[in-house]
Protein backbone atom coordinates (compact mmCIF):
# COMPACT_ATOMS: atom_id res chain seq x y z
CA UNK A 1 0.00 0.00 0.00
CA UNK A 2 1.20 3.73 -0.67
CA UNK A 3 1.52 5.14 2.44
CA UNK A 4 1.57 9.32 2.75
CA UNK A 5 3.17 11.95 4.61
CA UNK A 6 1.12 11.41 7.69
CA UNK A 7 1.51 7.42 7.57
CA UNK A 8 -2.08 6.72 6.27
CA UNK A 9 -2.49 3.41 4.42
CA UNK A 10 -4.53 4.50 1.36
CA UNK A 11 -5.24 2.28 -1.56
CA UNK A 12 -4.14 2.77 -5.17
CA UNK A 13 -7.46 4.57 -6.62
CA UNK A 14 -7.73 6.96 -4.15
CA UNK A 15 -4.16 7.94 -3.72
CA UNK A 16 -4.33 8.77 -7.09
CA UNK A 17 -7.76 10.43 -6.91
CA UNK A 18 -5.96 12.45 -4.17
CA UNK A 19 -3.08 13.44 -5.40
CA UNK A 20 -4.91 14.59 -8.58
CA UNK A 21 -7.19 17.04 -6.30
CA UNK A 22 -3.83 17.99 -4.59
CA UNK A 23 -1.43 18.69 -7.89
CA UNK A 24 -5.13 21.00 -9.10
CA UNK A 25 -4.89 23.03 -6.00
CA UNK A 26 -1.38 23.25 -5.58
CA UNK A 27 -1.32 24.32 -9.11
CA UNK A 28 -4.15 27.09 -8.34
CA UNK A 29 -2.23 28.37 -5.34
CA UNK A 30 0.69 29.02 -7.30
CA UNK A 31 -0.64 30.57 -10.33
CA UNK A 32 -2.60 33.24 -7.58
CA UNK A 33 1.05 33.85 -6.23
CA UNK A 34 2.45 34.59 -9.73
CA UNK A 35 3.77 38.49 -10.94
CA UNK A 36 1.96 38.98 -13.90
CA UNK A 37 3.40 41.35 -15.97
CA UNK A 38 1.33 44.48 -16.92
CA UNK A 39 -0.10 44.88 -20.67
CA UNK A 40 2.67 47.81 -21.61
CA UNK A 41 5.52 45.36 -20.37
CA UNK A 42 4.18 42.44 -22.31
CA UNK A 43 3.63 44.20 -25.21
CA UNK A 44 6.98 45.61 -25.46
CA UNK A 45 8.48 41.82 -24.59
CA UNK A 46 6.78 40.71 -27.88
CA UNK A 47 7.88 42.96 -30.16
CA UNK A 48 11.22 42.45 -28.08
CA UNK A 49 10.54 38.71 -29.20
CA UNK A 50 9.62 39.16 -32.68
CA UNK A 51 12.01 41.58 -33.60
CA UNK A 52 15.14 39.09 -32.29
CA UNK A 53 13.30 36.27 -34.29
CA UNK A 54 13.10 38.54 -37.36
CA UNK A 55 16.67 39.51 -37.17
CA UNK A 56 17.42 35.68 -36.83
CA UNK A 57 16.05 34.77 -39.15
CA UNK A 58 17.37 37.41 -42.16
CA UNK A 59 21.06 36.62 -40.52
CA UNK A 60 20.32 32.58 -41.13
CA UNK A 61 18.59 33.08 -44.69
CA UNK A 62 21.91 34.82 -45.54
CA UNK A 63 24.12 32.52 -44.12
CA UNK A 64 22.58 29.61 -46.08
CA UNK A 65 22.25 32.00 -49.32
CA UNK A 66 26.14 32.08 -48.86
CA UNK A 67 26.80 28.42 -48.63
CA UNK A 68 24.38 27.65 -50.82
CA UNK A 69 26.61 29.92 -53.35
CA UNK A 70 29.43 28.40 -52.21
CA UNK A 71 28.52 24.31 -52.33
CA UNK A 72 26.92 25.19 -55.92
CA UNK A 73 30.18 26.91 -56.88
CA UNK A 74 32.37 24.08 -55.58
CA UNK A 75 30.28 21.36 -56.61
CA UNK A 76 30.38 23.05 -60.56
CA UNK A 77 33.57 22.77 -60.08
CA UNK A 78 34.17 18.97 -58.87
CA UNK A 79 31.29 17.98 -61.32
């Protein structure tokens, strides 16, 4: 038998009835303690976000336009 904190024998079904009630509330409780971040911060965090992901992403499109060059250039030659 699981036995829990407090030493009470409990059987398999309702230990994990229990601890399903338990990980809800817990979960609850710690979303109610949780610093949400006002609309003007998270609006600046996403274009924060998207502009870093835009930027990545020109940087890597050039990087494989470059060694795209290159292998074709290489591989014209070799072939």
């Amino acid at each position: 038998m699981v036995k829990q904190r407090i030493g009470k024998e409990m059987t398999p079904n309702s230990t994990r009835s229990s601890l399903s009630f338990k990980f809800i509330g817990d979960t609850i409780n710690e979303l109610r303690r949780v610093t949400w971040p006002s609309r003007q911060e998270a609006v600046r965090l996403t274009i924060m976000v998207l502009t870093v992901a835009i930027i990545v992403g020109i940087f890597l499109g050039i990087v494989d336009a470059i060694f795209s060059t290159i292998t074709g250039w290489i591989m014209g030659k070799l072939g």
